[in-house]
Protein backbone atom coordinates (compact mmCIF):
# COMPACT_ATOMS: atom_id res chain seq x y z
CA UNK A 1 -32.81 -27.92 36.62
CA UNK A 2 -32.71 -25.97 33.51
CA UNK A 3 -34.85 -27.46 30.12
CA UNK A 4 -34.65 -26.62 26.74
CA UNK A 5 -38.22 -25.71 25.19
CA UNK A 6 -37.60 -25.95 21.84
CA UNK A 7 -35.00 -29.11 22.34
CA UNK A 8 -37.90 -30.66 23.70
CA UNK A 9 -40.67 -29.62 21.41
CA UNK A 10 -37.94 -31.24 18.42
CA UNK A 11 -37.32 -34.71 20.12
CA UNK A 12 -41.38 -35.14 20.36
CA UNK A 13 -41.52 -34.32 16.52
CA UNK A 14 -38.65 -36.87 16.12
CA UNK A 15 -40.66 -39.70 18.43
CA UNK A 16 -43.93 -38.86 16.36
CA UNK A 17 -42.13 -39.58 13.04
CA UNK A 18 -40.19 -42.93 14.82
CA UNK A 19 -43.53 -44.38 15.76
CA UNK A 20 -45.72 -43.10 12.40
CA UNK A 21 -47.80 -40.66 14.60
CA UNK A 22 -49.57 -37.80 12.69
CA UNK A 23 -49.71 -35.69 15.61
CA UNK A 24 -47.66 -34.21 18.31
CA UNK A 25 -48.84 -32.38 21.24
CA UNK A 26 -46.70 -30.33 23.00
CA UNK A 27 -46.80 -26.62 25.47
CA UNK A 28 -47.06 -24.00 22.86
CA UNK A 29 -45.38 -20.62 22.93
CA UNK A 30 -44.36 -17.94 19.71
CA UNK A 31 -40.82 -18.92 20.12
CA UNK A 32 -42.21 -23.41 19.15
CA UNK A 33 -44.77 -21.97 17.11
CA UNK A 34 -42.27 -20.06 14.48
CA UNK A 35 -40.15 -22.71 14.52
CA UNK A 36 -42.57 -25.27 13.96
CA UNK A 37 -43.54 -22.60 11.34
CA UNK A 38 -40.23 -22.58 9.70
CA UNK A 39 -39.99 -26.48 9.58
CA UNK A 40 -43.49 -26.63 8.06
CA UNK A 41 -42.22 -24.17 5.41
CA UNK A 42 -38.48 -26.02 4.71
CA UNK A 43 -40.77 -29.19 4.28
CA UNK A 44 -39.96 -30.87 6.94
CA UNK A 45 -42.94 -31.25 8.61
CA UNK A 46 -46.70 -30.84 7.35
């Protein structure tokens, strides 16, 4: 069975923001945490 990290680590964030939650917990790694990075800096997270 194969999973996608980051797929993952996305459809949390999108959960969180469906049920108002102001934070998400997820595994970390560098590969989430610059992307995570990257959304925080586009906006579209905070």
């Amino acid at each position: 069975m194969m999973t996608d990290p980051v797929a993952d680590m996305l459809t949390r964030i999108r959960n969180a923001g469906t049920a108002r939650a102001s934070l998400v917990r997820c595994p970390s790694s560098r590969l989430k945490h610059s992307v995570a990075k990257v959304l925080e800096e586009k906006g579209y997270v905070y």
